[in-house]
Protein backbone atom coordinates (compact mmCIF):
# COMPACT_ATOMS: atom_id res chain seq x y z
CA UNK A 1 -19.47 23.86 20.75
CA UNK A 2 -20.37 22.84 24.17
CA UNK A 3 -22.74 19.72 25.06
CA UNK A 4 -25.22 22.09 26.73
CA UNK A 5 -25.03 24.36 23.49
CA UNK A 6 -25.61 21.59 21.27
CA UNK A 7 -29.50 22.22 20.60
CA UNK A 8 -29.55 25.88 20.26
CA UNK A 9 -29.82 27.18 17.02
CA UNK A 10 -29.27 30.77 15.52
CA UNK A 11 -32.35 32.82 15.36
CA UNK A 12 -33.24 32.51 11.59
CA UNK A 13 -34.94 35.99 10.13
CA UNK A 14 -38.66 36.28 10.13
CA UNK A 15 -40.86 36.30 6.57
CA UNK A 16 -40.99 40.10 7.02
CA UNK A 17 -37.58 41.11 7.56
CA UNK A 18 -36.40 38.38 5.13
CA UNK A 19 -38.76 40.63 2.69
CA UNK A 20 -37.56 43.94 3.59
CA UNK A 21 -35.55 46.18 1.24
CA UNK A 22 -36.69 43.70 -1.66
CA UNK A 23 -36.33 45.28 -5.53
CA UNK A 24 -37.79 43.51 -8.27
CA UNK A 25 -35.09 41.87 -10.31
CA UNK A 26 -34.53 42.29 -14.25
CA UNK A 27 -33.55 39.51 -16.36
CA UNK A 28 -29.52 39.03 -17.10
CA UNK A 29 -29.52 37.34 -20.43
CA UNK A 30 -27.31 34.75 -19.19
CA UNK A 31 -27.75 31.86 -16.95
CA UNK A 32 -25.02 30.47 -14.69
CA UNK A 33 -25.73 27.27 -11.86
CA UNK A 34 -27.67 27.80 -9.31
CA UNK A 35 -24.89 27.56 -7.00
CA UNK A 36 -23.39 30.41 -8.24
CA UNK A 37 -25.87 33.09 -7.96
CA UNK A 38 -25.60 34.56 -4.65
CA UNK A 39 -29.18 35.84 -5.16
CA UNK A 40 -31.59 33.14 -5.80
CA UNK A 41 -34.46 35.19 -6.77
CA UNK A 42 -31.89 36.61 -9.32
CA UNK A 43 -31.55 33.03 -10.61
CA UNK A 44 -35.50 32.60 -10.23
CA UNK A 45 -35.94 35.93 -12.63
CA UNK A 46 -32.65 34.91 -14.73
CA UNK A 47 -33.71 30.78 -15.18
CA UNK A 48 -37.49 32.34 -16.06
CA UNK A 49 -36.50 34.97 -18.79
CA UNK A 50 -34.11 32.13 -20.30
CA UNK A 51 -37.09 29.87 -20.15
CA UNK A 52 -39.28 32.33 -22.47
CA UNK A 53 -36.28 32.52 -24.75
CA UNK A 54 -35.98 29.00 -25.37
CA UNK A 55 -39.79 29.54 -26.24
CA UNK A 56 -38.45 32.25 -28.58
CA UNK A 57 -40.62 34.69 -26.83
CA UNK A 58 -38.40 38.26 -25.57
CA UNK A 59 -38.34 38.12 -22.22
CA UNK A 60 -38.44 41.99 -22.08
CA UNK A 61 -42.11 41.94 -23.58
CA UNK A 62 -43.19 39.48 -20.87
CA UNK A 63 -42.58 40.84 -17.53
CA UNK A 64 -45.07 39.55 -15.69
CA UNK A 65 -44.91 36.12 -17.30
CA UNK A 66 -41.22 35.53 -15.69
CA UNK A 67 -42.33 37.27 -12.30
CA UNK A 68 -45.30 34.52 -12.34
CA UNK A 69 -43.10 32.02 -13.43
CA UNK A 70 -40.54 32.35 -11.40
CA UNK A 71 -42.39 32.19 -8.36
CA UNK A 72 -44.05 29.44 -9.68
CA UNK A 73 -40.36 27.43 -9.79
CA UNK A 74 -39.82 28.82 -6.54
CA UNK A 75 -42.24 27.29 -4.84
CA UNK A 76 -42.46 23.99 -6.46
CA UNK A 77 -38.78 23.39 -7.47
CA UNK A 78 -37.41 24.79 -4.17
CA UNK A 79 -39.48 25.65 -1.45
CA UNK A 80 -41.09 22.35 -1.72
CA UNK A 81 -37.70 20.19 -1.89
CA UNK A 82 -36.46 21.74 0.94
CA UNK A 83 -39.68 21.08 2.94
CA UNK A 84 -39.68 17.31 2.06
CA UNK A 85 -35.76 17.10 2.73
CA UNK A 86 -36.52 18.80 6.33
CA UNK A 87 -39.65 16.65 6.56
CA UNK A 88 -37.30 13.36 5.82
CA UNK A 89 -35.24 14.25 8.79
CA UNK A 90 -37.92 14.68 11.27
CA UNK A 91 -36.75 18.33 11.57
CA UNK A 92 -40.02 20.49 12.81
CA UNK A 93 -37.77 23.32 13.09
CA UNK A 94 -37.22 24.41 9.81
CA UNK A 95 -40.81 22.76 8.69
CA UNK A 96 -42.23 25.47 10.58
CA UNK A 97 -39.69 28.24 8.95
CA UNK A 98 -40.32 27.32 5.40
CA UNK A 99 -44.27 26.67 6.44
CA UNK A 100 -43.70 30.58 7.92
CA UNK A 101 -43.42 32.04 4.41
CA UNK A 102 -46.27 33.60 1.70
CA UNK A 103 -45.82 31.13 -1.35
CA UNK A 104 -47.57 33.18 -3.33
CA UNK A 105 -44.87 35.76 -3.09
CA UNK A 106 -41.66 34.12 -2.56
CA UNK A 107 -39.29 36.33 -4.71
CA UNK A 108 -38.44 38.70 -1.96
CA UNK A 109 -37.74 36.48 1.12
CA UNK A 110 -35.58 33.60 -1.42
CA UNK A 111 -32.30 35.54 -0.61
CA UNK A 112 -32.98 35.48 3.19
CA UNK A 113 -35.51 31.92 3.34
CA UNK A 114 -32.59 29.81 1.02
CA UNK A 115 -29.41 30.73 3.27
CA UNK A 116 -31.00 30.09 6.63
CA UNK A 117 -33.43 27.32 5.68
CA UNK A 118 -31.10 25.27 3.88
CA UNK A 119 -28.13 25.81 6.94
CA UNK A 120 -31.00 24.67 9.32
CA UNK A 121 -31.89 21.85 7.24
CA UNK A 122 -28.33 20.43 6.76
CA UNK A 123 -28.25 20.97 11.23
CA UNK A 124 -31.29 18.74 11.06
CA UNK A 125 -29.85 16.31 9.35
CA UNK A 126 -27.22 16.06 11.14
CA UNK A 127 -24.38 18.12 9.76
CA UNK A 128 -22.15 19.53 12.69
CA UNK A 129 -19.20 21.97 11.74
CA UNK A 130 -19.02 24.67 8.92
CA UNK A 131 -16.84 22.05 6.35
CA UNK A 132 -20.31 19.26 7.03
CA UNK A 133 -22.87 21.97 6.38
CA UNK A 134 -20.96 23.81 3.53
CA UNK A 135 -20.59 20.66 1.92
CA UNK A 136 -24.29 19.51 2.42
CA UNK A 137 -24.93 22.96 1.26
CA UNK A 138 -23.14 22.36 -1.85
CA UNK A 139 -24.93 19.23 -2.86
CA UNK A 140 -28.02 20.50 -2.50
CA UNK A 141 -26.94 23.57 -4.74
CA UNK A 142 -26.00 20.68 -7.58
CA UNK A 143 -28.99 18.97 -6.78
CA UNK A 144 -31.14 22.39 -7.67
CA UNK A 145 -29.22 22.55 -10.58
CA UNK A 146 -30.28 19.01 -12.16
CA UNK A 147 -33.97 20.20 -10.41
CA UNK A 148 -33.89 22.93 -12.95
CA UNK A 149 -32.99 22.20 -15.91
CA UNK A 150 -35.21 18.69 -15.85
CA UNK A 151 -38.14 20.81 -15.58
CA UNK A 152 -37.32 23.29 -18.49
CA UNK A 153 -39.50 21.14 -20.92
CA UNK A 154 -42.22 21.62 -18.97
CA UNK A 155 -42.31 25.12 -18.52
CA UNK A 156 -41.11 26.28 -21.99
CA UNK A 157 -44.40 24.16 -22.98
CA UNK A 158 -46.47 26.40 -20.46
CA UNK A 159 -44.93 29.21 -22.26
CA UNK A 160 -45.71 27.83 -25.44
CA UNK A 161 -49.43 27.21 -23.94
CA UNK A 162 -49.81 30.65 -23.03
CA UNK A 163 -49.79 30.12 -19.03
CA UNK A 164 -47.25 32.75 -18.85
């Protein structure tokens, strides 16, 4: 990377072709970190439906409850994390990108918005070279993972509730 190349950035996708060619996603019935899913809304749908199930509720009868739900945790357990990490580092950039999204319907951009907005994020704060950013990356993938299961309580008791 050159010094006059330092400040550009790769175009990240816009909220509607980040959305394009979106399928709703069916429950798996089992639940790996969030790290590993290379789909997050896949996790979103898969962390939901085991949510319900730790309600004892089938997961199949309630649809739209782990849709809801799901964006629900995608919004508050992700979308707004990354914001505050971005707005931490001063980094209007990818305030604006995240800010660019519906939150009411964040299931079919979180495959396209979680790759480029968490990249950008790890630039902004300071990462330089694939090995920083993977690694940054990486944390934040562990961090998501102690995010989400510290909230389960919570939601299971929404479940409970009827909320979902």
């Amino acid at each position: 990377m050159g010094f006059l190349s330092r400040n550009r950035h790769p175009e990240m996708p816009s909220p509607q072709t980040a959305a394009e060619g979106y399928e709703p996603r069916t429950p798996n019935s089992s639940l790996g970190p969030f790290g590993a899913y290379e789909s997050k809304s896949q996790f979103m749908v898969d962390w939901a439906a085991d949510i319900f199930r730790q309600a004892d509720m089938d997961p199949g009868a309630h649809a739209d409850g782990i849709q809801d739900m799901a964006t629900i945790a995608a919004f508050t357990q992700l979308l707004y994390r990354m914001r505050a990490g971005a707005l931490s580092n001063n980094d209007r950039r990818s305030v604006e990108y995240l800010d660019a999204f519906d939150r009411g319907n964040l299931l079919p951009v979180l495959d396209t918005l979680y790759p480029a907005a968490i990249r950008s994020i790890a630039e902004g704060a300071g990462c330089r070279g694939d090995l920083m950013i993977d690694r940054f990356v990486q944390n934040f993938d562990g961090t998501f993972d102690e995010v989400f299961s510290g909230c389960r309580a919570e939601f299971v008791g929404g479940v409970l509730k009827g909320d979902f």
